[in-house]
C-alpha atoms as a PDB file:
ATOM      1  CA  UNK A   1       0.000   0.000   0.000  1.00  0.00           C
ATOM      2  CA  UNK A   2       1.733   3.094  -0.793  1.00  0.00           C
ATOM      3  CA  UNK A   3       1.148   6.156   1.354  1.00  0.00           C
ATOM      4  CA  UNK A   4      -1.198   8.701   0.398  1.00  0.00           C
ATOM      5  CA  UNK A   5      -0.439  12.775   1.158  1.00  0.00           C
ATOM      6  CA  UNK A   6      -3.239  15.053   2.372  1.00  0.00           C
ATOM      7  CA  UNK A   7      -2.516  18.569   2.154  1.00  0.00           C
ATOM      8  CA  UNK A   8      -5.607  19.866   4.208  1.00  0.00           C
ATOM      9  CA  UNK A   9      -7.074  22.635   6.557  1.00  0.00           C
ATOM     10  CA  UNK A  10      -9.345  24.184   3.598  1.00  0.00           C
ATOM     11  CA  UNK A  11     -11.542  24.113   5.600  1.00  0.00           C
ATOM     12  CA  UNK A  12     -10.961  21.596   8.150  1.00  0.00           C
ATOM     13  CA  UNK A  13     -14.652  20.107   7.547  1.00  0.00           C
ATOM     14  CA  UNK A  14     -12.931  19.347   3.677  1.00  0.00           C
ATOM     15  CA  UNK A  15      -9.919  17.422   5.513  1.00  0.00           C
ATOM     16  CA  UNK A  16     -12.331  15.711   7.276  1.00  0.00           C
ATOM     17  CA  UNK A  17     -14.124  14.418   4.299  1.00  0.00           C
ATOM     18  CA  UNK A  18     -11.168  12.794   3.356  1.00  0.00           C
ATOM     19  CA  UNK A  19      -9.560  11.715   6.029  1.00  0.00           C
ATOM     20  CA  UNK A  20     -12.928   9.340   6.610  1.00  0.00           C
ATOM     21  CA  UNK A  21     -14.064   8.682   3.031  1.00  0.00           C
ATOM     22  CA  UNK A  22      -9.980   7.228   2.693  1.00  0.00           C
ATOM     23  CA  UNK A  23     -10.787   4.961   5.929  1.00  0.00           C
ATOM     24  CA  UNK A  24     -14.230   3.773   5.255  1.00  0.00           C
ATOM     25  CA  UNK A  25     -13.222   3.190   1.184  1.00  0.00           C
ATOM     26  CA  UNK A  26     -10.102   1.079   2.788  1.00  0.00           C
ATOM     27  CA  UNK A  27     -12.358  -1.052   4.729  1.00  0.00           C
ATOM     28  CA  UNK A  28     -14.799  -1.614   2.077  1.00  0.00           C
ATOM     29  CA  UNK A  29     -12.148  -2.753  -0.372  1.00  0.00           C
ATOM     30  CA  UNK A  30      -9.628  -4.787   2.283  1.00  0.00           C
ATOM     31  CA  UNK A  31     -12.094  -5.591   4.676  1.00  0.00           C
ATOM     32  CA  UNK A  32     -10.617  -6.605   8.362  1.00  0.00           C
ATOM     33  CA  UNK A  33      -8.875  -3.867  10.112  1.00  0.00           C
ATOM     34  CA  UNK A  34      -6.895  -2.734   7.560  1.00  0.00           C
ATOM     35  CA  UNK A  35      -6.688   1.268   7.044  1.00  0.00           C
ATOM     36  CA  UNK A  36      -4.820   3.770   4.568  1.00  0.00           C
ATOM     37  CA  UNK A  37      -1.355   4.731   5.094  1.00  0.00           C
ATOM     38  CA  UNK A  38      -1.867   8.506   5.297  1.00  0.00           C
ATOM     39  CA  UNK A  39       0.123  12.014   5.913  1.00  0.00           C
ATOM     40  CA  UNK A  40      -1.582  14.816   6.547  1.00  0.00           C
ATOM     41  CA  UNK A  41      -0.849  18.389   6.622  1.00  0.00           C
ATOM     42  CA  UNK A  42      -3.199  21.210   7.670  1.00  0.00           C
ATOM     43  CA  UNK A  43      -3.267  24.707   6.951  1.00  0.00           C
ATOM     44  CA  UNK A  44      -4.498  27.851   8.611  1.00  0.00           C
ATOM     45  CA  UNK A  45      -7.491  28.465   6.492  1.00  0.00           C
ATOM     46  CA  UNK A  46      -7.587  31.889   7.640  1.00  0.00           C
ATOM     47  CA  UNK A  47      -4.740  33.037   6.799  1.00  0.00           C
ATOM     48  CA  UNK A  48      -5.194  32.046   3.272  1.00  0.00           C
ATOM     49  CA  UNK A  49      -8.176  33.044   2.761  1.00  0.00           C
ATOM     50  CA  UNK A  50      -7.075  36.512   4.005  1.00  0.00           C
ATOM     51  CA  UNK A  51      -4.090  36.634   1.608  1.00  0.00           C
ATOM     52  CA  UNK A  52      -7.099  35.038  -1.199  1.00  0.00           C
ATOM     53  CA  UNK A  53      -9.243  38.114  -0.434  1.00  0.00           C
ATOM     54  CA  UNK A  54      -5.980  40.607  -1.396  1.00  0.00           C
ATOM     55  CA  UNK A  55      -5.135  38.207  -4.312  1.00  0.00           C
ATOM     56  CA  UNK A  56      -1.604  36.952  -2.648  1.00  0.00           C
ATOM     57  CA  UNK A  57      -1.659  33.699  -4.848  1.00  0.00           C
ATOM     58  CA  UNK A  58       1.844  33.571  -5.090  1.00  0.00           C
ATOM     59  CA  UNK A  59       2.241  33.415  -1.164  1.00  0.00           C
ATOM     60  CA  UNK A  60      -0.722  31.143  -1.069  1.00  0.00           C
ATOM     61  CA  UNK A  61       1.324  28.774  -3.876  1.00  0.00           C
ATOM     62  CA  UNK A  62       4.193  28.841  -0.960  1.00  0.00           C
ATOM     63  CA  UNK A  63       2.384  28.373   1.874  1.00  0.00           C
ATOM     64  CA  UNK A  64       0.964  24.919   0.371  1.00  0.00           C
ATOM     65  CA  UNK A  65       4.267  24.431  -1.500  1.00  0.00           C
ATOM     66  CA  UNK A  66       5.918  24.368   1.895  1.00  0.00           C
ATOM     67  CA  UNK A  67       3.266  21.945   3.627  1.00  0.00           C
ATOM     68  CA  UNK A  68       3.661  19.482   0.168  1.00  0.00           C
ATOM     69  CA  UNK A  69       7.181  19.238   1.006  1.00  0.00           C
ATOM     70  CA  UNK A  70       6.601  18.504   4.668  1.00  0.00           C
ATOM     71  CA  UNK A  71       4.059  15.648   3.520  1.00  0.00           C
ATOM     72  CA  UNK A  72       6.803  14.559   1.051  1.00  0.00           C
ATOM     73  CA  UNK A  73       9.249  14.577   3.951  1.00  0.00           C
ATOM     74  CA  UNK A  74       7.038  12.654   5.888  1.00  0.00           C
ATOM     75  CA  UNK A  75       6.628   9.764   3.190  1.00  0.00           C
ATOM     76  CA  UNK A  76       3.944  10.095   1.157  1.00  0.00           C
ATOM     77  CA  UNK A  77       4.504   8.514  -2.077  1.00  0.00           C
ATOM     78  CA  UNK A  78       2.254  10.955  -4.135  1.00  0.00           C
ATOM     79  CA  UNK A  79      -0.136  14.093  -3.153  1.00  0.00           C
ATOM     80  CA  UNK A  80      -3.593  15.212  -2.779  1.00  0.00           C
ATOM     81  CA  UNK A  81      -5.261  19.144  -2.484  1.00  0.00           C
ATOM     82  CA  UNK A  82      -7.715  18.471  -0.178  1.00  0.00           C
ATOM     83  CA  UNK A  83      -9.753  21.724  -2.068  1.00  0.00           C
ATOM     84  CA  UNK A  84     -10.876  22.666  -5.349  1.00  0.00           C
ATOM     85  CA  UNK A  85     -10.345  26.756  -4.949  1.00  0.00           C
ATOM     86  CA  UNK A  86      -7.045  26.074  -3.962  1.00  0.00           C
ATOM     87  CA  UNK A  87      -5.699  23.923  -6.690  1.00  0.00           C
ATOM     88  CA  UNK A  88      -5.521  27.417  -8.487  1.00  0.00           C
ATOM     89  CA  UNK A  89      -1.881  27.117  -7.180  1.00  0.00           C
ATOM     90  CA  UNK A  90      -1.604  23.195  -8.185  1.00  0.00           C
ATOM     91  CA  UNK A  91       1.224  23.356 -10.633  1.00  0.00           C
ATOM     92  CA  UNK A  92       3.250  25.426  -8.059  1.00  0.00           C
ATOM     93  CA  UNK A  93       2.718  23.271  -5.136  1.00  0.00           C
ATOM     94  CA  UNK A  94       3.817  19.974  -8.017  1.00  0.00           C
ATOM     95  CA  UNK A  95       6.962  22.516  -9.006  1.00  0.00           C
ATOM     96  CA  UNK A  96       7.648  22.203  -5.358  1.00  0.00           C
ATOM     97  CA  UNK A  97       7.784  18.351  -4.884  1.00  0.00           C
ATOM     98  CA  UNK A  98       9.339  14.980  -6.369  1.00  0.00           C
ATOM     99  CA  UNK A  99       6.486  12.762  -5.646  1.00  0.00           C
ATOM    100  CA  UNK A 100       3.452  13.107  -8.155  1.00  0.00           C
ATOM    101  CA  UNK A 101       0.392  15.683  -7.530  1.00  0.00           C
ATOM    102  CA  UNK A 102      -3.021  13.681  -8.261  1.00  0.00           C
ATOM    103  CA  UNK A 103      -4.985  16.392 -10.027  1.00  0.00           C
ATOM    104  CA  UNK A 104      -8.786  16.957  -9.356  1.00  0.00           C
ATOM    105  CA  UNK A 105      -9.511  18.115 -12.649  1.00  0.00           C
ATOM    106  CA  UNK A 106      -7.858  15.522 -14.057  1.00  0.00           C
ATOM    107  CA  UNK A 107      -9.417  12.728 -12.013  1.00  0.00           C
ATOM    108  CA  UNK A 108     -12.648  14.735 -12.674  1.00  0.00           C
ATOM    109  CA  UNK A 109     -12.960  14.924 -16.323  1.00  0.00           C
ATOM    110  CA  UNK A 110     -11.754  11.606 -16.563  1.00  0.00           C
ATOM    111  CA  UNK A 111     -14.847  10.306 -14.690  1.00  0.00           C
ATOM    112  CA  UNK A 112     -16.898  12.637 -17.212  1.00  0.00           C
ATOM    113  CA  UNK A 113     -15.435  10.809 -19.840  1.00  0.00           C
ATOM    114  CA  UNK A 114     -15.817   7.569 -18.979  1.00  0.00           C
ATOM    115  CA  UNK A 115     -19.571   8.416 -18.599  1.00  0.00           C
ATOM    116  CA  UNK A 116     -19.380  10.687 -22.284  1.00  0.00           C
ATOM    117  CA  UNK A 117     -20.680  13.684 -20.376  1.00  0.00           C
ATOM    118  CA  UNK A 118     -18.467  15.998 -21.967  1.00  0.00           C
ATOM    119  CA  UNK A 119     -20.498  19.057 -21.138  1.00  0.00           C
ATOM    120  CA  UNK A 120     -21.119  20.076 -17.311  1.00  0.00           C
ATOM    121  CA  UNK A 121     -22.646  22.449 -14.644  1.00  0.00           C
ATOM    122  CA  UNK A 122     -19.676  23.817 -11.778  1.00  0.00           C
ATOM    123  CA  UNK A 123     -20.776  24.878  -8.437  1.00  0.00           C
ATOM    124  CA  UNK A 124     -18.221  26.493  -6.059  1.00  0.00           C
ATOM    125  CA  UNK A 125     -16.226  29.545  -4.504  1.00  0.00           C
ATOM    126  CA  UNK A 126     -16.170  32.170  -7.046  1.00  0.00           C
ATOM    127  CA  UNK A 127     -12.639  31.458  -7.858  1.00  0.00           C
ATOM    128  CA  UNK A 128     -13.225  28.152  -8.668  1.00  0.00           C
ATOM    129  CA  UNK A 129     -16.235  29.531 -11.232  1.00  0.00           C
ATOM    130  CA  UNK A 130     -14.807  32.404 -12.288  1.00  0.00           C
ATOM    131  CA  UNK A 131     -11.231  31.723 -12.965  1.00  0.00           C
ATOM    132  CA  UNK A 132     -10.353  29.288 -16.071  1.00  0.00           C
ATOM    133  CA  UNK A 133      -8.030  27.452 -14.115  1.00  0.00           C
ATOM    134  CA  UNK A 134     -10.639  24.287 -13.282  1.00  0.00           C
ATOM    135  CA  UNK A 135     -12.150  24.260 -16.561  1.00  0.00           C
ATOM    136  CA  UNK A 136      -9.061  25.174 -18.016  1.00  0.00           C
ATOM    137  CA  UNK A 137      -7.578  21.568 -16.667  1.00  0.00           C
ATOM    138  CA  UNK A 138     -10.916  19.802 -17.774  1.00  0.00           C
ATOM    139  CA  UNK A 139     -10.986  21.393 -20.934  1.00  0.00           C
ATOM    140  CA  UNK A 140      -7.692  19.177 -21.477  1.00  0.00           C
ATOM    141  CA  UNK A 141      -9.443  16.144 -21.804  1.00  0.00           C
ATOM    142  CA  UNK A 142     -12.725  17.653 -23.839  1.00  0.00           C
ATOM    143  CA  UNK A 143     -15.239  19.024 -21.244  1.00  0.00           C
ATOM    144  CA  UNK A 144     -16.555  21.907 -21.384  1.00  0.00           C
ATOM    145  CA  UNK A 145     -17.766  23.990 -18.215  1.00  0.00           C
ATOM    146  CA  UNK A 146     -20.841  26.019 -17.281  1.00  0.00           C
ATOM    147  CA  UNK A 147     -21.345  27.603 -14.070  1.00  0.00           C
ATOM    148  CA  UNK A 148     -24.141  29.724 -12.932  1.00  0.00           C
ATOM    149  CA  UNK A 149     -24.492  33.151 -13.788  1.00  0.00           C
ATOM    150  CA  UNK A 150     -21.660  36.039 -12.444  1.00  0.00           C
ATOM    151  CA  UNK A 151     -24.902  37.494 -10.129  1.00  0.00           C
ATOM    152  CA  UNK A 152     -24.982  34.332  -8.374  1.00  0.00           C
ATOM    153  CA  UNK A 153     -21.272  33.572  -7.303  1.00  0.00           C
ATOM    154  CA  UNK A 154     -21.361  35.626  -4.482  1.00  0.00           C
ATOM    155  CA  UNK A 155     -24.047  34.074  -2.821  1.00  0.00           C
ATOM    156  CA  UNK A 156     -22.625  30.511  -3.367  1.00  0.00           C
ATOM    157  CA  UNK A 157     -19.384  31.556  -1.943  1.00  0.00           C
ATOM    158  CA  UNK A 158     -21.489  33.300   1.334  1.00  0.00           C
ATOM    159  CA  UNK A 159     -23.309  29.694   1.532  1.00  0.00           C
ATOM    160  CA  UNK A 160     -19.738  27.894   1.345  1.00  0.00           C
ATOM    161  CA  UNK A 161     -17.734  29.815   3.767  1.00  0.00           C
ATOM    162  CA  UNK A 162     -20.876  31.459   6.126  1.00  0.00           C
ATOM    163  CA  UNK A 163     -22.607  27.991   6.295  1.00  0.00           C
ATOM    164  CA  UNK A 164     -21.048  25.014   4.800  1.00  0.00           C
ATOM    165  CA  UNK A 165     -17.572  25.097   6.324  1.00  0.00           C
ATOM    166  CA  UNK A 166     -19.051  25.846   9.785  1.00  0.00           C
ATOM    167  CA  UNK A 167     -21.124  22.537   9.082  1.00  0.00           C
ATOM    168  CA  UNK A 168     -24.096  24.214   8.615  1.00  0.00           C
ATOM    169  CA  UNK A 169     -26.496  22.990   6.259  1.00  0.00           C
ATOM    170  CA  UNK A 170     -29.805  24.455   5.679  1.00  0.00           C
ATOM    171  CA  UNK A 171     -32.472  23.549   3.055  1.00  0.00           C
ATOM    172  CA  UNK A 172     -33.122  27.030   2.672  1.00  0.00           C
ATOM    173  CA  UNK A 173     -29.614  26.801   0.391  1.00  0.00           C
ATOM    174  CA  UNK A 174     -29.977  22.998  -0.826  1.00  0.00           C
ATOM    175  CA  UNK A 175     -33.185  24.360  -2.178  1.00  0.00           C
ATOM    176  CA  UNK A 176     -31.617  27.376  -4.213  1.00  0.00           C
ATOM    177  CA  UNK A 177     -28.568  24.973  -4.973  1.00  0.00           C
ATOM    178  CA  UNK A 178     -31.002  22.927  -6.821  1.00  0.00           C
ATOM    179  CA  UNK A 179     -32.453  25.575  -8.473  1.00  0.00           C
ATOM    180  CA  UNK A 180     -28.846  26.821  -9.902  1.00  0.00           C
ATOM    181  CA  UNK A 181     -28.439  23.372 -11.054  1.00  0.00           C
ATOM    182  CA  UNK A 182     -32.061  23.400 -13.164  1.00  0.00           C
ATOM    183  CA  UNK A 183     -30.787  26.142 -14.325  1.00  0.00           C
ATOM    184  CA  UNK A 184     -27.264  24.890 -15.832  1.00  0.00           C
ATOM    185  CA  UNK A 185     -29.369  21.752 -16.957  1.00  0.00           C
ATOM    186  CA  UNK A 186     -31.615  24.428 -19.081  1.00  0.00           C
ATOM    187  CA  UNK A 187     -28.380  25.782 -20.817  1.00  0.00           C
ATOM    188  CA  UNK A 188     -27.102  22.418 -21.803  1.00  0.00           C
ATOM    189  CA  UNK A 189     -25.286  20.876 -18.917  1.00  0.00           C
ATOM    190  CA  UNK A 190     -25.497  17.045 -18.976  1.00  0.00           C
ATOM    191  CA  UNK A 191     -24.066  16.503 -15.681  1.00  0.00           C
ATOM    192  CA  UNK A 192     -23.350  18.549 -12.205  1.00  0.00           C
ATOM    193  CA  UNK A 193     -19.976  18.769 -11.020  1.00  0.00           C
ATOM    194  CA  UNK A 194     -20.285  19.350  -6.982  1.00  0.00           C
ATOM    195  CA  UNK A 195     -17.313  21.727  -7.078  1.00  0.00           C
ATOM    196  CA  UNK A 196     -16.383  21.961  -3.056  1.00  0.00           C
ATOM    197  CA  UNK A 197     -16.425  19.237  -1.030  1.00  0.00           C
ATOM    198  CA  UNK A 198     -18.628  21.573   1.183  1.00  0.00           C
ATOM    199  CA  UNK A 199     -21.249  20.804  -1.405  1.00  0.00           C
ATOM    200  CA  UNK A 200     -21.064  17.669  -1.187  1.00  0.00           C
ATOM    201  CA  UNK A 201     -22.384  17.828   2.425  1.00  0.00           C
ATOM    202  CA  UNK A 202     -25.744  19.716   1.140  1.00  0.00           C
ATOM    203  CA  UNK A 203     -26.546  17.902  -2.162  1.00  0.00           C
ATOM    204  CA  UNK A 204     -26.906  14.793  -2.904  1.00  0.00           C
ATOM    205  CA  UNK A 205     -27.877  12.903  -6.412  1.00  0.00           C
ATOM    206  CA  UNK A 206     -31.298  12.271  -4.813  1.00  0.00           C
ATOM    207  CA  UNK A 207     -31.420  16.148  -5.105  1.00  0.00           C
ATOM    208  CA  UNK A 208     -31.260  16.710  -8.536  1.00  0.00           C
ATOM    209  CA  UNK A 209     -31.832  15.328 -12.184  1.00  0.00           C
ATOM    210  CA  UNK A 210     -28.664  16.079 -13.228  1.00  0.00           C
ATOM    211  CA  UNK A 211     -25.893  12.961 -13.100  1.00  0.00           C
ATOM    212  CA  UNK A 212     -24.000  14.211  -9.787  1.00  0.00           C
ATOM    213  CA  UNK A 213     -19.971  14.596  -9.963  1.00  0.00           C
ATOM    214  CA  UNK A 214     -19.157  14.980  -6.519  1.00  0.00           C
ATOM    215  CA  UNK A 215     -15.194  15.585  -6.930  1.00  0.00           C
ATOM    216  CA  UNK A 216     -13.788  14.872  -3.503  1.00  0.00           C
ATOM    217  CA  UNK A 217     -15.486  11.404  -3.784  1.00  0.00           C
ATOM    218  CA  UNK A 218     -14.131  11.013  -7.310  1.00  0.00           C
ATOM    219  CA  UNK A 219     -10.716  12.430  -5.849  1.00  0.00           C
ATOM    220  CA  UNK A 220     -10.646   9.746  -2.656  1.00  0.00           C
ATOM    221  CA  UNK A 221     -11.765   6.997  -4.911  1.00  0.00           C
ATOM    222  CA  UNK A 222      -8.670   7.788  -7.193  1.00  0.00           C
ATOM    223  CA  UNK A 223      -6.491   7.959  -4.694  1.00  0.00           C
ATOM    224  CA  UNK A 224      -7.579   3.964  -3.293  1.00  0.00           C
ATOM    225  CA  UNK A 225      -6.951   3.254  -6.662  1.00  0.00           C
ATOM    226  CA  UNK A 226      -3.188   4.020  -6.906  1.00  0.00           C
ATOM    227  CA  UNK A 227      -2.687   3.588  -3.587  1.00  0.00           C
ATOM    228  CA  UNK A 228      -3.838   0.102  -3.919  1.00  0.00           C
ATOM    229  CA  UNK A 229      -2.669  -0.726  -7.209  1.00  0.00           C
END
């Protein structure tokens, strides 16, 4: 089993996410007692999202640089982003480290493929729906990306980081979430990519008509997978 590097703390209800979904898919697959070999570091997800609200990417590309190294140090034999937003800084945190960085938008569109959606719905943070660099890295395997109009970003971010990262989920939001995703389904999205892993703790495929991508489970699953190869 080789050992599988969490660099977490964004937000620390994300981390947790993994850090269980890696157990629990362990014990489904090996049965017994057995658990993951895993190193995880954690961030202070203040201070980057302080130094994300003045646009300091380049320090926030350090500051998870630095803990990739430490979690390379420690032995992992390849490396997760425990966030979507933040892999906005992925190739510098990979610049930083010899042991291979196991993209989300890689290990994203590649599940898109495999089910020939090749046209899909984002919710997130604003960065992550405004900034090309997620579809960007999906558009390199032939999906194309629609998120929800400009109007609505703010709100979804307020949801993420006044609600959602707290561990507060309200159907007042899972109700308008659903609603955004109607929407995307209207302007030609053929599947839903749950963009946070905060979303993933409001919406469910139950809760909409639209095939569900929910990335950090697509992310943990491909991490078994090489880590169990």
């Amino acid at each position: 089993m080789q050992t599988i590097g969490l660099v977490g703390g964004m937000s620390w209800e994300s981390s947790a996410v993994y850090y269980r979904d890696l157990n629990l898919g362990v014990q489904q697959r090996l049965g017994g007692l057995s658990s993951p070999k895993v190193v995880l570091s954690t961030v202070d997800f203040a201070e980057l999202t302080h130094l994300e609200d003045d646009q300091r990417w380049d320090q926030i590309g350090e500051l998870l640089a630095d803990a990739g190294r430490g979690v390379e140090r420690a032995g992992a034999d390849f490396l997760l982003l425990c966030t979507t937003t933040f892999h906005k800084v992925a190739d510098q945190v990979q610049d930083a480290v010899s042991i291979p960085l196991l993209h989300l938008g890689d290990v994203v569109a590649q599940a898109c493929v495999e089910q020939g959606v090749t046209r899909v719905g984002l919710i997130g943070t604003t960065v992550a729906m405004s900034d090309p660099f997620f579809s960007d890295r999906l558009a390199r395997h032939g999906v194309e990306t629609i998120v929800p109009p400009d109007a609505e970003h703010e709100w979804v971010n307020s949801a993420i980081y006044d609600e959602l990262v707290h561990g507060r989920v309200e159907d007042a939001t899972r109700r308008r979430v659903v609603g955004l995703s109607e929407e995307l389904w209207d302007r030609g999205a053929k599947g839903l990519l749950l963009g946070c892993t905060e979303i993933e703790l409001l919406i469910r495929q139950a809760d909409v008509e639209l095939p569900v991508f929910p990335c950090t489970t697509l992310h943990v699953e491909a991490a078994l997978d090489r880590a169990l190869a």
